[in-house]
PDB file of N, CA and C in Angstrom:
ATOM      1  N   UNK A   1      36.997   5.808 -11.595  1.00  0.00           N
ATOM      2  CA  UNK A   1      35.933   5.530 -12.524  1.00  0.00           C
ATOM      3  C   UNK A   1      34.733   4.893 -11.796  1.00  0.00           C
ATOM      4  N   UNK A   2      34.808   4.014 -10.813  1.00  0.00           N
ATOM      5  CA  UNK A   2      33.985   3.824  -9.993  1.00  0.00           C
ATOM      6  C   UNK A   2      33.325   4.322  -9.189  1.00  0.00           C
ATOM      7  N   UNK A   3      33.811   5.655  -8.672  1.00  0.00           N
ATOM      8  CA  UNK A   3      33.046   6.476  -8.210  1.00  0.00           C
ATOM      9  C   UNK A   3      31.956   7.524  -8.650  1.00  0.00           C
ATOM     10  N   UNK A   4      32.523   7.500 -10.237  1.00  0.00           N
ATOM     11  CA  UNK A   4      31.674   8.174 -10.921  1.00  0.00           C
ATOM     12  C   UNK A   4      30.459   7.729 -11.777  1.00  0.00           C
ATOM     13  N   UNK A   5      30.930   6.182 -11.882  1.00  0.00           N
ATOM     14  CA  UNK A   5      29.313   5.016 -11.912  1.00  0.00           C
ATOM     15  C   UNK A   5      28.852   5.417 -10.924  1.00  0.00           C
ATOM     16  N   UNK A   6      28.971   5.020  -9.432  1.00  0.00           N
ATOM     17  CA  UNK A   6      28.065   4.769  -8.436  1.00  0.00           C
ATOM     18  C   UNK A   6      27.417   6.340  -8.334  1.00  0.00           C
ATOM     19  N   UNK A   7      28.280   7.711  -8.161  1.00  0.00           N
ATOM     20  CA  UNK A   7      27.311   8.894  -8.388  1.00  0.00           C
ATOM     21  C   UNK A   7      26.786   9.210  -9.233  1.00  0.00           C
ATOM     22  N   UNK A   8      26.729   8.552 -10.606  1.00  0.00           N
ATOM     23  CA  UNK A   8      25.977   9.014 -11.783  1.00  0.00           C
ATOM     24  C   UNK A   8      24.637   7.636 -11.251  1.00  0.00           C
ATOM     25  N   UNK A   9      24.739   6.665 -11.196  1.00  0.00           N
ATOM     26  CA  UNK A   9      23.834   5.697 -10.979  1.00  0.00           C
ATOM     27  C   UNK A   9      23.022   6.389  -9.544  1.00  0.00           C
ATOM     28  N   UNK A  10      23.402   6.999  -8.339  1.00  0.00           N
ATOM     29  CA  UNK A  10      22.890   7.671  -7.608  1.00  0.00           C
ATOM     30  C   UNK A  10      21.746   8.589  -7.840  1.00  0.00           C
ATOM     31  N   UNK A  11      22.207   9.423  -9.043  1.00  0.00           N
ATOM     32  CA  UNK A  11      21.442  10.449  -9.234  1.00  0.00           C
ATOM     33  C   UNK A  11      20.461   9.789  -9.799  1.00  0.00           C
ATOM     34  N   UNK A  12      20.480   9.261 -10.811  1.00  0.00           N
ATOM     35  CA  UNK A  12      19.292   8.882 -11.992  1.00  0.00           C
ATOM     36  C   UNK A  12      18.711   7.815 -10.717  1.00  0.00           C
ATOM     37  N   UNK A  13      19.397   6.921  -9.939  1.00  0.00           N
ATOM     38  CA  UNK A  13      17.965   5.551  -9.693  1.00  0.00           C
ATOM     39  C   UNK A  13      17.528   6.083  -8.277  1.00  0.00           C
ATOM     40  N   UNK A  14      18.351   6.980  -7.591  1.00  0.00           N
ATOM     41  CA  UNK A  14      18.339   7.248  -6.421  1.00  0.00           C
ATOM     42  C   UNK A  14      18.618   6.204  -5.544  1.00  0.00           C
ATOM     43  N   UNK A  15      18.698   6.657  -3.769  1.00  0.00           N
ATOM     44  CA  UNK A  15      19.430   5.726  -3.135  1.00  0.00           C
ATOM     45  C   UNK A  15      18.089   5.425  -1.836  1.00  0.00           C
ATOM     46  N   UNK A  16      18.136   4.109  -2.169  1.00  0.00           N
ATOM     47  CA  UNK A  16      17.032   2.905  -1.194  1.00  0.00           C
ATOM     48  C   UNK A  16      17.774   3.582   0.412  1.00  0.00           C
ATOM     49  N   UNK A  17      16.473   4.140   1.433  1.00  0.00           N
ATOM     50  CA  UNK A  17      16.972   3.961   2.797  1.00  0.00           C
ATOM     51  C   UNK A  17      16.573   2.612   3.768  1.00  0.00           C
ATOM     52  N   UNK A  18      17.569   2.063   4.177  1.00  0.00           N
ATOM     53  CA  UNK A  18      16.892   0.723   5.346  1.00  0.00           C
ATOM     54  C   UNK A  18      17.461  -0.411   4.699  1.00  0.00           C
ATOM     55  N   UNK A  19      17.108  -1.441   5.619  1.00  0.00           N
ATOM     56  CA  UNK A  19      17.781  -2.456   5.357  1.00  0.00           C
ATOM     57  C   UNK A  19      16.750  -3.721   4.733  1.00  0.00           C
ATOM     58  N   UNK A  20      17.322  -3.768   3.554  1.00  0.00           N
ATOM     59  CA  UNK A  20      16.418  -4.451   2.671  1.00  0.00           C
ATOM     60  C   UNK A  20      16.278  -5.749   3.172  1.00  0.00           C
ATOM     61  N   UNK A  21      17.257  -6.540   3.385  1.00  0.00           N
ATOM     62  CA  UNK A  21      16.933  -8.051   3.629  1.00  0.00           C
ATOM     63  C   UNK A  21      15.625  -8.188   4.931  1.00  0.00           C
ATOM     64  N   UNK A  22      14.799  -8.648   4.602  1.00  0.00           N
ATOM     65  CA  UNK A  22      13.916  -9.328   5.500  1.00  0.00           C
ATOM     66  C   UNK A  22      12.624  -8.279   5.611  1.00  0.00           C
ATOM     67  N   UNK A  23      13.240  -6.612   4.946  1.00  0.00           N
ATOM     68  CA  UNK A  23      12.234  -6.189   5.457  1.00  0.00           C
ATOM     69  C   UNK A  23      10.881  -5.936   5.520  1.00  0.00           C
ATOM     70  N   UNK A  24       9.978  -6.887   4.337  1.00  0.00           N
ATOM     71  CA  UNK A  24       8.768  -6.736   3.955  1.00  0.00           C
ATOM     72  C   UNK A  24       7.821  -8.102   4.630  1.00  0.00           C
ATOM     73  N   UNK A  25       9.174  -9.013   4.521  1.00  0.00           N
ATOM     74  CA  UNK A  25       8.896 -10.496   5.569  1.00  0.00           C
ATOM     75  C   UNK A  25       8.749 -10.299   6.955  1.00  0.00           C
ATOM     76  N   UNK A  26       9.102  -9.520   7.482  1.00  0.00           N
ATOM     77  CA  UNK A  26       9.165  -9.442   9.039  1.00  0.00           C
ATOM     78  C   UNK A  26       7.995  -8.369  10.038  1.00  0.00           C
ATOM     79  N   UNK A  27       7.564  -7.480   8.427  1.00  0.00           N
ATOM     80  CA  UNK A  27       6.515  -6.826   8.956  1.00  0.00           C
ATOM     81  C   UNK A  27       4.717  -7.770   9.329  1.00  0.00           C
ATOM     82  N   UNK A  28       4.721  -7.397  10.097  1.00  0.00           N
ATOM     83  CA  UNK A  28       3.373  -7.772  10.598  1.00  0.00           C
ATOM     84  C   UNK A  28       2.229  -7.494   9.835  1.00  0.00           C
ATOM     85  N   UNK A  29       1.546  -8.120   8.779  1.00  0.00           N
ATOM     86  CA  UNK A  29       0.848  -7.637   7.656  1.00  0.00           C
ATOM     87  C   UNK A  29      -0.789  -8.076   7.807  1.00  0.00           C
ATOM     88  N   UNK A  30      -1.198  -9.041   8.614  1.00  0.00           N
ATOM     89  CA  UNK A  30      -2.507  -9.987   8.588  1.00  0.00           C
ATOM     90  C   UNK A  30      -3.379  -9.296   8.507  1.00  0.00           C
ATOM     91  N   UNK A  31      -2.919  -7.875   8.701  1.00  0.00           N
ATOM     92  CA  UNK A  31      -4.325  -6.936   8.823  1.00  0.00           C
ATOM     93  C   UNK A  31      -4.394  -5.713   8.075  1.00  0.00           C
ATOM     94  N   UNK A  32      -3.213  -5.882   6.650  1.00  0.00           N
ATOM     95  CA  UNK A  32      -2.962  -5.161   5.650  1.00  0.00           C
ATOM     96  C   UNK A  32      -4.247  -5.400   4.989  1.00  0.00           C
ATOM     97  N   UNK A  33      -4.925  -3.727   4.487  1.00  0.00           N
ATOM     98  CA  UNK A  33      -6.132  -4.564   3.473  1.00  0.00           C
ATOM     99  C   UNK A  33      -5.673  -4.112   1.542  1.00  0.00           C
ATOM    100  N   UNK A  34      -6.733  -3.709   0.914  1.00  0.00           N
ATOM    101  CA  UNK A  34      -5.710  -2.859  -0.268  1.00  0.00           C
ATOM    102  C   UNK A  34      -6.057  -1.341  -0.426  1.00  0.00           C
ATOM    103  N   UNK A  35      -6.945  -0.850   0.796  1.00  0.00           N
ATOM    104  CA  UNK A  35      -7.207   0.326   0.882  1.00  0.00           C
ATOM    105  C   UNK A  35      -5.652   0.833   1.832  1.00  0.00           C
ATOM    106  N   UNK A  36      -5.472   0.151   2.527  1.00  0.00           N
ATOM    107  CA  UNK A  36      -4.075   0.349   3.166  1.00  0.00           C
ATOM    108  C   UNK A  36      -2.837   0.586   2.465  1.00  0.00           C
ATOM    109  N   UNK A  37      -3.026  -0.722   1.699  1.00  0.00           N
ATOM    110  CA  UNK A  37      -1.996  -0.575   0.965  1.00  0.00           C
ATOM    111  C   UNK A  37      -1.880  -0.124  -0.030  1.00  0.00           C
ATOM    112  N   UNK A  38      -2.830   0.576  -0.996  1.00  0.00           N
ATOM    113  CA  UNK A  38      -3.026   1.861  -1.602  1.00  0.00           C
ATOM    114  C   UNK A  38      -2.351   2.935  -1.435  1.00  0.00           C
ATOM    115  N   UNK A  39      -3.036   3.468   0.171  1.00  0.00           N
ATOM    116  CA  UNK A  39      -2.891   4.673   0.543  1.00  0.00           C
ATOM    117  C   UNK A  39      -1.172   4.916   1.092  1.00  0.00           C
ATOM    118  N   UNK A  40      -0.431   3.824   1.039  1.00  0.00           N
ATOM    119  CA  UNK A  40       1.276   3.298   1.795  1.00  0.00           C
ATOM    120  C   UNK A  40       1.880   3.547   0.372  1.00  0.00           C
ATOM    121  N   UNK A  41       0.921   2.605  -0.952  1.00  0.00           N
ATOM    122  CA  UNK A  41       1.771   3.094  -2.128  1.00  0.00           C
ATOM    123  C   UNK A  41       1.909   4.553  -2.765  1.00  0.00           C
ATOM    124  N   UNK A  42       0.744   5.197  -2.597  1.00  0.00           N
ATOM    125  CA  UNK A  42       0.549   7.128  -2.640  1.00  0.00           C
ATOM    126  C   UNK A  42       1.507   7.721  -2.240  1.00  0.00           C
ATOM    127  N   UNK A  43       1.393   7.333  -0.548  1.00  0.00           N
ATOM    128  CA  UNK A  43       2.849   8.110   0.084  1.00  0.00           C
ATOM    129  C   UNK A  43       4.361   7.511  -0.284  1.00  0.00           C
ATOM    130  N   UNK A  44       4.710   6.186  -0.748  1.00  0.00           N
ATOM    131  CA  UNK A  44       5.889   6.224  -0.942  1.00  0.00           C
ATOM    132  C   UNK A  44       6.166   7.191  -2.317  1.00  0.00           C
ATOM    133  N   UNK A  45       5.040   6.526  -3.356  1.00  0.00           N
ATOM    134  CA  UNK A  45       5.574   7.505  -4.682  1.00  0.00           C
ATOM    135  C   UNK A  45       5.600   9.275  -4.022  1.00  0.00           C
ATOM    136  N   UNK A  46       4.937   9.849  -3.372  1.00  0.00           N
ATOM    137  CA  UNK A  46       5.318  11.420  -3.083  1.00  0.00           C
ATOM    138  C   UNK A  46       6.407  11.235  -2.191  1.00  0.00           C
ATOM    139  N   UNK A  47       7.135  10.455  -1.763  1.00  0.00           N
ATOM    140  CA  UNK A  47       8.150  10.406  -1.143  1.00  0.00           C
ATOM    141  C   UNK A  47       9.161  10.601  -2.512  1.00  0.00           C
ATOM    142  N   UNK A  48       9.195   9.772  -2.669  1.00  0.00           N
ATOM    143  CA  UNK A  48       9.782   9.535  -4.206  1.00  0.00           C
ATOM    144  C   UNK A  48      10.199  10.907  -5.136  1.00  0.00           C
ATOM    145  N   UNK A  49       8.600  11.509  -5.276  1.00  0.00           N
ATOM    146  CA  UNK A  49       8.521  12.554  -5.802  1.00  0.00           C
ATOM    147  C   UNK A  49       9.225  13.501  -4.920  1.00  0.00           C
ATOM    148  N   UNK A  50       9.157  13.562  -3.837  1.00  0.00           N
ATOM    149  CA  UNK A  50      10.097  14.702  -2.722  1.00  0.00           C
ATOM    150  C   UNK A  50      11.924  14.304  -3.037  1.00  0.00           C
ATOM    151  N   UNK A  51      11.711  13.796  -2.867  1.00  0.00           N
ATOM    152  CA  UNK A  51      13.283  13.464  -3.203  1.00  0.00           C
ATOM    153  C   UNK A  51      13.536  13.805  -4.178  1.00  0.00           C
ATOM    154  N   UNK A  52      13.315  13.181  -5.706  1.00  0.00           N
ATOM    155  CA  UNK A  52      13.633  13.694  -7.165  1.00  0.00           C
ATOM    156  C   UNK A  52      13.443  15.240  -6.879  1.00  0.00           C
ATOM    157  N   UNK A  53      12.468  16.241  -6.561  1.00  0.00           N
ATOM    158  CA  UNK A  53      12.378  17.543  -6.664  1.00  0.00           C
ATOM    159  C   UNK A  53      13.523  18.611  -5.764  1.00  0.00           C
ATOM    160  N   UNK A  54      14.302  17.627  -5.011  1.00  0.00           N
ATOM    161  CA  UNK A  54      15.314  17.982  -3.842  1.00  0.00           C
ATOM    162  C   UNK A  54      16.099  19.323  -4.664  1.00  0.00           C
ATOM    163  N   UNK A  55      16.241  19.270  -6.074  1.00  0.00           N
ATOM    164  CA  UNK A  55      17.535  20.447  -6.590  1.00  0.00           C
ATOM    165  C   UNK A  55      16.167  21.304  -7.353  1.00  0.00           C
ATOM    166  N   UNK A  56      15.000  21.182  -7.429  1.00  0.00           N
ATOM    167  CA  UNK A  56      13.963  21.497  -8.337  1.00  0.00           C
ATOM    168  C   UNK A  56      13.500  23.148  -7.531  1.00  0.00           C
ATOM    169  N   UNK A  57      12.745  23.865  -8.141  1.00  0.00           N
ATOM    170  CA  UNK A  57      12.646  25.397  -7.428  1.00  0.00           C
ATOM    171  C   UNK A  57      11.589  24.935  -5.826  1.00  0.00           C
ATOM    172  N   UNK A  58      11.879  26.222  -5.245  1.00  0.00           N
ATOM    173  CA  UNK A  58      11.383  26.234  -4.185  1.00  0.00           C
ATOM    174  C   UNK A  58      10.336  25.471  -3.570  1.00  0.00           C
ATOM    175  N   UNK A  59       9.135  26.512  -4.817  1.00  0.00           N
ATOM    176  CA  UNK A  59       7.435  26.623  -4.893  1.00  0.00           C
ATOM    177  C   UNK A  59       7.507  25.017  -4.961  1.00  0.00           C
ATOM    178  N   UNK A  60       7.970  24.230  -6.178  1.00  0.00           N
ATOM    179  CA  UNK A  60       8.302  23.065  -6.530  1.00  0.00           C
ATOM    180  C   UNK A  60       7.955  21.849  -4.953  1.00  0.00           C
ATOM    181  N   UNK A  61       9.450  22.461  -4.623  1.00  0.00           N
ATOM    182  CA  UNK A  61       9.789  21.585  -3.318  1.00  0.00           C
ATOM    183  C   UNK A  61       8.647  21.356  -2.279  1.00  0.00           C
ATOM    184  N   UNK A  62       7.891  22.704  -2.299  1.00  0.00           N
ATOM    185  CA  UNK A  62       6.898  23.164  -0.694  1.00  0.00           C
ATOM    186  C   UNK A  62       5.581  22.246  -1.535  1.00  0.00           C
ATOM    187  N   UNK A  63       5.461  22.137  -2.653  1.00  0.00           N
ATOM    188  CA  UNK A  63       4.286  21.652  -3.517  1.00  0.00           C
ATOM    189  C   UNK A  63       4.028  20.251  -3.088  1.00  0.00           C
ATOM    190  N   UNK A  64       5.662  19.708  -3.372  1.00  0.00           N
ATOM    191  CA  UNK A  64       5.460  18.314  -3.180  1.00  0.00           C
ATOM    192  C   UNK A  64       5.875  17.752  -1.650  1.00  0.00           C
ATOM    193  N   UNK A  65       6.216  18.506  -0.738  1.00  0.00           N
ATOM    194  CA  UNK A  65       6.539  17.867   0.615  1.00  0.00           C
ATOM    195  C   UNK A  65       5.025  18.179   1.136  1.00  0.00           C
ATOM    196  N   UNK A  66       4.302  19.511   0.557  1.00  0.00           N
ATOM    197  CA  UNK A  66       3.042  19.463   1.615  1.00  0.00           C
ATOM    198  C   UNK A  66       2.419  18.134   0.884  1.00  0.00           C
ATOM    199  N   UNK A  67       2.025  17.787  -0.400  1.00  0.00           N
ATOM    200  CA  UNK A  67       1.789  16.542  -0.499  1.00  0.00           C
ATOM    201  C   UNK A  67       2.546  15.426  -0.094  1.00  0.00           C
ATOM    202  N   UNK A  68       3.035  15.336   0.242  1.00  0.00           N
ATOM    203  CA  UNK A  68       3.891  14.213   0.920  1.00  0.00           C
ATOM    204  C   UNK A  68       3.249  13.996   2.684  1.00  0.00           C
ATOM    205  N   UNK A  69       3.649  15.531   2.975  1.00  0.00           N
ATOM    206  CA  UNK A  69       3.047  15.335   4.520  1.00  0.00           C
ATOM    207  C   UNK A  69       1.110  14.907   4.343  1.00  0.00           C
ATOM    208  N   UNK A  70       0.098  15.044   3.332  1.00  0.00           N
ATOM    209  CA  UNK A  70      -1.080  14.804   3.481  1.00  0.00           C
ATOM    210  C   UNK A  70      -0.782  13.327   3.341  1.00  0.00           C
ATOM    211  N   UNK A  71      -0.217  12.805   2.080  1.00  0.00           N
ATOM    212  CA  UNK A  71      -0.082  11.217   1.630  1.00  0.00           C
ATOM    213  C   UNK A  71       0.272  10.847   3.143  1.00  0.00           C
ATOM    214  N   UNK A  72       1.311  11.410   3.914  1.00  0.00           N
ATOM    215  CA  UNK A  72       1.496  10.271   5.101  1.00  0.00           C
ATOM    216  C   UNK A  72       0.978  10.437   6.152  1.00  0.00           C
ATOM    217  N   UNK A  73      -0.214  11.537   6.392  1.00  0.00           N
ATOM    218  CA  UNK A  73      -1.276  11.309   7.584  1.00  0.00           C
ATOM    219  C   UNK A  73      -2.436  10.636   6.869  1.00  0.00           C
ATOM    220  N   UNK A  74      -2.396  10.331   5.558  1.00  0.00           N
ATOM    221  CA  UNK A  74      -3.931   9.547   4.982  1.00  0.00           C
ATOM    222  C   UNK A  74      -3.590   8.130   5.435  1.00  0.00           C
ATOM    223  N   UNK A  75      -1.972   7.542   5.042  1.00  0.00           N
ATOM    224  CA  UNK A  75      -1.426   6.641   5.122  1.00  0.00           C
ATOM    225  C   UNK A  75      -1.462   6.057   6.486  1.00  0.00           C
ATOM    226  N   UNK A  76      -1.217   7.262   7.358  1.00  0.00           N
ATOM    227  CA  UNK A  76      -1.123   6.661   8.808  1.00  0.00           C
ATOM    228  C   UNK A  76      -2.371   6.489   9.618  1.00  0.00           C
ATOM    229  N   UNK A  77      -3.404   7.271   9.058  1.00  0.00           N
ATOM    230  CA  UNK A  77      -5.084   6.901   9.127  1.00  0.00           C
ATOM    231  C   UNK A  77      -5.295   5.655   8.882  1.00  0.00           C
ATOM    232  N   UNK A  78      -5.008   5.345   7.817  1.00  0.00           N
ATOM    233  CA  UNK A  78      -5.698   4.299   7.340  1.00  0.00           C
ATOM    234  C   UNK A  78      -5.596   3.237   7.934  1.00  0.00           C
ATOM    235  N   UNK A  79      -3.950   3.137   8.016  1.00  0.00           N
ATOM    236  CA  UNK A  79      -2.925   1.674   9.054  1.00  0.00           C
ATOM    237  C   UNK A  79      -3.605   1.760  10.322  1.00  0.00           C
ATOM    238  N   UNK A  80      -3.695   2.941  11.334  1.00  0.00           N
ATOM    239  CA  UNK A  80      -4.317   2.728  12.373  1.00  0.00           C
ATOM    240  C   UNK A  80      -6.068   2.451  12.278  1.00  0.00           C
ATOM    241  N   UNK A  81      -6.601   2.900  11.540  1.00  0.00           N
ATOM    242  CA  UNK A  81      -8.188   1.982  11.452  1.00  0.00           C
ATOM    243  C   UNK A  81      -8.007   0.743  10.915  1.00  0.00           C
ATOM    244  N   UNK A  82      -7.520   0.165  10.477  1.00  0.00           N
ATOM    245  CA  UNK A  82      -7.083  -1.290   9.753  1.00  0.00           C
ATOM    246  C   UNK A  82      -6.714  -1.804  10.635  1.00  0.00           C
ATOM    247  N   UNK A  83      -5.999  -1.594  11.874  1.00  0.00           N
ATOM    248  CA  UNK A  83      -5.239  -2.637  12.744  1.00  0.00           C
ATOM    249  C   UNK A  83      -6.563  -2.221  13.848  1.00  0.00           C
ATOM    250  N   UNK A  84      -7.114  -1.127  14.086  1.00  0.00           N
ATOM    251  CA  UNK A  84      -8.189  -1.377  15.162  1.00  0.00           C
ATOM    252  C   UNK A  84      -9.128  -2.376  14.605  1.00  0.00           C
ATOM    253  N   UNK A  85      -9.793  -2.314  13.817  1.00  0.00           N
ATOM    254  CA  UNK A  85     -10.619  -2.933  13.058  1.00  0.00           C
ATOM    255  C   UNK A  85     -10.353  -4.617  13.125  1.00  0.00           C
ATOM    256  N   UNK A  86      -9.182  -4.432  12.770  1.00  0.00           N
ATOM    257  CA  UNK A  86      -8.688  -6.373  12.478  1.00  0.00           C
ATOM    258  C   UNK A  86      -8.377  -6.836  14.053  1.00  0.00           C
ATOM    259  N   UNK A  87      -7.968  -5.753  15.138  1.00  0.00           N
ATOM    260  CA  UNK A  87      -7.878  -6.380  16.420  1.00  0.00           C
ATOM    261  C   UNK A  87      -9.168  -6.233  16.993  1.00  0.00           C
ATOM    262  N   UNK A  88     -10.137  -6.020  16.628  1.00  0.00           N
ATOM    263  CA  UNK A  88     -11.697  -5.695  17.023  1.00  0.00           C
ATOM    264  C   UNK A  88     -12.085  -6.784  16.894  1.00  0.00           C
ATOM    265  N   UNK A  89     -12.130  -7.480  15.293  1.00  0.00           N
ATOM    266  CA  UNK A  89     -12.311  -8.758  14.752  1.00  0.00           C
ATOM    267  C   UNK A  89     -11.821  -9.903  15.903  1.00  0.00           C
ATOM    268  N   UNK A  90     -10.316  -9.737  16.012  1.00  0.00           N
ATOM    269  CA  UNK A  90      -9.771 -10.914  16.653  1.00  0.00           C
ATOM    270  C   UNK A  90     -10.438 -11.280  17.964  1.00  0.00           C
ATOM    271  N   UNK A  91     -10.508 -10.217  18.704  1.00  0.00           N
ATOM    272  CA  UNK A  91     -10.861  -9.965  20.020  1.00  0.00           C
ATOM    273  C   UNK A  91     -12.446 -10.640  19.933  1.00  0.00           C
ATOM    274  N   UNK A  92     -13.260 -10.204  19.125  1.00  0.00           N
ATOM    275  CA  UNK A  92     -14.464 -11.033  19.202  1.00  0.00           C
ATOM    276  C   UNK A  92     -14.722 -12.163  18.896  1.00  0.00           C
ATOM    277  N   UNK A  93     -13.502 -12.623  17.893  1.00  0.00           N
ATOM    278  CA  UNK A  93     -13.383 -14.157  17.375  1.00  0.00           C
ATOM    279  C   UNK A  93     -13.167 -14.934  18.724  1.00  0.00           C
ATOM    280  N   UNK A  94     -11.917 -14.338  19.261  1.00  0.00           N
ATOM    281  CA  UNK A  94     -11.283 -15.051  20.587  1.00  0.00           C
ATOM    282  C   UNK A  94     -12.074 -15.258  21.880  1.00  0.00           C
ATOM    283  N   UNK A  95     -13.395 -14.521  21.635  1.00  0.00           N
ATOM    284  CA  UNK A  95     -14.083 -14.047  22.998  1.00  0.00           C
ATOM    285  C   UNK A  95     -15.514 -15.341  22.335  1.00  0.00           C
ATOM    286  N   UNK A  96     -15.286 -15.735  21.666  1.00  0.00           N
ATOM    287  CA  UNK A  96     -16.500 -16.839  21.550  1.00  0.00           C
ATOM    288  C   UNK A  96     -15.798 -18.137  21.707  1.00  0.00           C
ATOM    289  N   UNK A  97     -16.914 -18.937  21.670  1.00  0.00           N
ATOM    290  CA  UNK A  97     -16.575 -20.665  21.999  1.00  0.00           C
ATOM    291  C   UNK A  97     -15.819 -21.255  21.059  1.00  0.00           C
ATOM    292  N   UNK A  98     -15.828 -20.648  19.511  1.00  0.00           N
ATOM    293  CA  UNK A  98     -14.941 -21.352  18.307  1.00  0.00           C
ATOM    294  C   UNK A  98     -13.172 -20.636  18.504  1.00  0.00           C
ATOM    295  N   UNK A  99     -13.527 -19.801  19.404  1.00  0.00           N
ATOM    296  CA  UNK A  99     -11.778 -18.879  19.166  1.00  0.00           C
ATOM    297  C   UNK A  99     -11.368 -19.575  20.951  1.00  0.00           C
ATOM    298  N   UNK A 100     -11.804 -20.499  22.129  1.00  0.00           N
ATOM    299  CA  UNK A 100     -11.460 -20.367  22.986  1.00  0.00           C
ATOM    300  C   UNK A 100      -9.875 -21.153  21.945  1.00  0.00           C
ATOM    301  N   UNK A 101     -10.094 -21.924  21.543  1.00  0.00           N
ATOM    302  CA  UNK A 101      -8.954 -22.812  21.554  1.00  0.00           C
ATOM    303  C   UNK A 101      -7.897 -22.055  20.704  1.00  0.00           C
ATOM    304  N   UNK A 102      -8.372 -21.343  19.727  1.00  0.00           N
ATOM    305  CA  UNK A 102      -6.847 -20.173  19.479  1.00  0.00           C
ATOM    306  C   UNK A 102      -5.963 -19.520  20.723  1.00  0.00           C
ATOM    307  N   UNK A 103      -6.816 -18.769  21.457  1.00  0.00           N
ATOM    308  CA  UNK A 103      -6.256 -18.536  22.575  1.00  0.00           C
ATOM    309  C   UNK A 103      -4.741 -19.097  23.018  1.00  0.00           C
ATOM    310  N   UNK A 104      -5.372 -20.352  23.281  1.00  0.00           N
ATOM    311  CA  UNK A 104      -4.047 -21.391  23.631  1.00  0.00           C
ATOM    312  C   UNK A 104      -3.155 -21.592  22.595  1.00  0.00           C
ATOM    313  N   UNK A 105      -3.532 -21.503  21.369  1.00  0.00           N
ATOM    314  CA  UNK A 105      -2.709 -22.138  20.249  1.00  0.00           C
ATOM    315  C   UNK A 105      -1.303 -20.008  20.368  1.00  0.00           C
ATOM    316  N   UNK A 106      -2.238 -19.284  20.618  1.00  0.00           N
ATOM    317  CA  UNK A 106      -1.393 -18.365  20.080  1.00  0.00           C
ATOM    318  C   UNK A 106      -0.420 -17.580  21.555  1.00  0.00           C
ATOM    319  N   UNK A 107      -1.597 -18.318  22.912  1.00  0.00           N
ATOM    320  CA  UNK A 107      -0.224 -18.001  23.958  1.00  0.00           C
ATOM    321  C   UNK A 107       0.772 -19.442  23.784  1.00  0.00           C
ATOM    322  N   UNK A 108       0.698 -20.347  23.040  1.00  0.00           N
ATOM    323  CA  UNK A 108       1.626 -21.038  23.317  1.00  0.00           C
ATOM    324  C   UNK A 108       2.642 -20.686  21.955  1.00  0.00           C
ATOM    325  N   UNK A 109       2.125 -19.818  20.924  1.00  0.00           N
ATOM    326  CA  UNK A 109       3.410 -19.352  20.031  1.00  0.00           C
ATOM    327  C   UNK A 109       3.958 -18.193  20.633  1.00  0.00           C
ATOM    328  N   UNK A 110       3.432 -17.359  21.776  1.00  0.00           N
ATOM    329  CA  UNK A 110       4.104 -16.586  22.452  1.00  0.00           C
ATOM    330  C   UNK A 110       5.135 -16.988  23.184  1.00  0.00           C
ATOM    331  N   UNK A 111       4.962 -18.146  23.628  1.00  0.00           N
ATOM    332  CA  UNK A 111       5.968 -18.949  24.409  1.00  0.00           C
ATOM    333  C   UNK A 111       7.249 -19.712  24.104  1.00  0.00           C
ATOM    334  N   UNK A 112       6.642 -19.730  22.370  1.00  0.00           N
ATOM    335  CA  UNK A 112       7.850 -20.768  21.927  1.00  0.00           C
ATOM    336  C   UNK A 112       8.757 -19.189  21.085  1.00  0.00           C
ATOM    337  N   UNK A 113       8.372 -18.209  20.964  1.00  0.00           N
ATOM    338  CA  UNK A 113       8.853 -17.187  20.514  1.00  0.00           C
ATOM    339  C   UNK A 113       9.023 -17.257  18.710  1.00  0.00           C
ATOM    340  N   UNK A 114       7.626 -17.731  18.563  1.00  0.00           N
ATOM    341  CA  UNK A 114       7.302 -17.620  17.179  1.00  0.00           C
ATOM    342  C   UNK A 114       7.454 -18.508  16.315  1.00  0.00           C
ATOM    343  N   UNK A 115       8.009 -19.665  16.805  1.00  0.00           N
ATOM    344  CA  UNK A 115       8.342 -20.832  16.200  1.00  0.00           C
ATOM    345  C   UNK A 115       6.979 -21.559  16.350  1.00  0.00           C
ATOM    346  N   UNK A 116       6.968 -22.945  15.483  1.00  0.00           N
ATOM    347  CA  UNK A 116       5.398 -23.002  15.184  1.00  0.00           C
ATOM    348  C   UNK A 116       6.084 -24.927  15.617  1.00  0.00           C
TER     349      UNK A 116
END
């Protein structure tokens, strides 16, 4: 009987890939903006949508994976101009007289290995 909860609950909620604990905490975000994270929420829902359409007709399937593959090169555009952009920022912050002293503050959290 338990097996037939967990595959009936399978089908209808579908099944999470990765390892949930920690994993939204541990990502590196400072330079998430909400155009980013927009374009990250687009592609997960057509992910989403690719999956649910997995038993759905063909035409169906090719409909929603080629949207899927556009959602995750818009997605992966975006993340890489967002992190050039915010390390552009840093780099010029750090390169003036008010950022010399970050410098030190952030090779010495390199040193302590993230501990503050």
């Amino acid at each position: 009987m338990a097996s037939t909860i967990k595959e009936v609950a399978k089908e209808s909620l579908g099944v999470a890939l990765g390892n949930l604990r920690g994993h939204k905490s541990s990502r590196e975000s400072w330079w998430l903006s909400d155009e980013v994270q927009t374009k990250v929420a687009v592609k997960q829902l057509r992910f989403r949508e690719l999956i649910t359409l997995r038993d759905g007709t063909l035409a169906d399937r090719n409909r929603a994976e080629e949207s899927y593959r556009v959602a995750k090169r818009e997605a992966k555009k975006a993340v890489a101009h967002a992190k050039e952009k915010a390390y552009e920022d840093l780099y010029r912050k750090l390169d003036s007289k008010e950022g010399a002293n970050d410098i030190y503050r952030i090779a010495r959290l390199g040193s302590e290995g993230g501990r503050t």
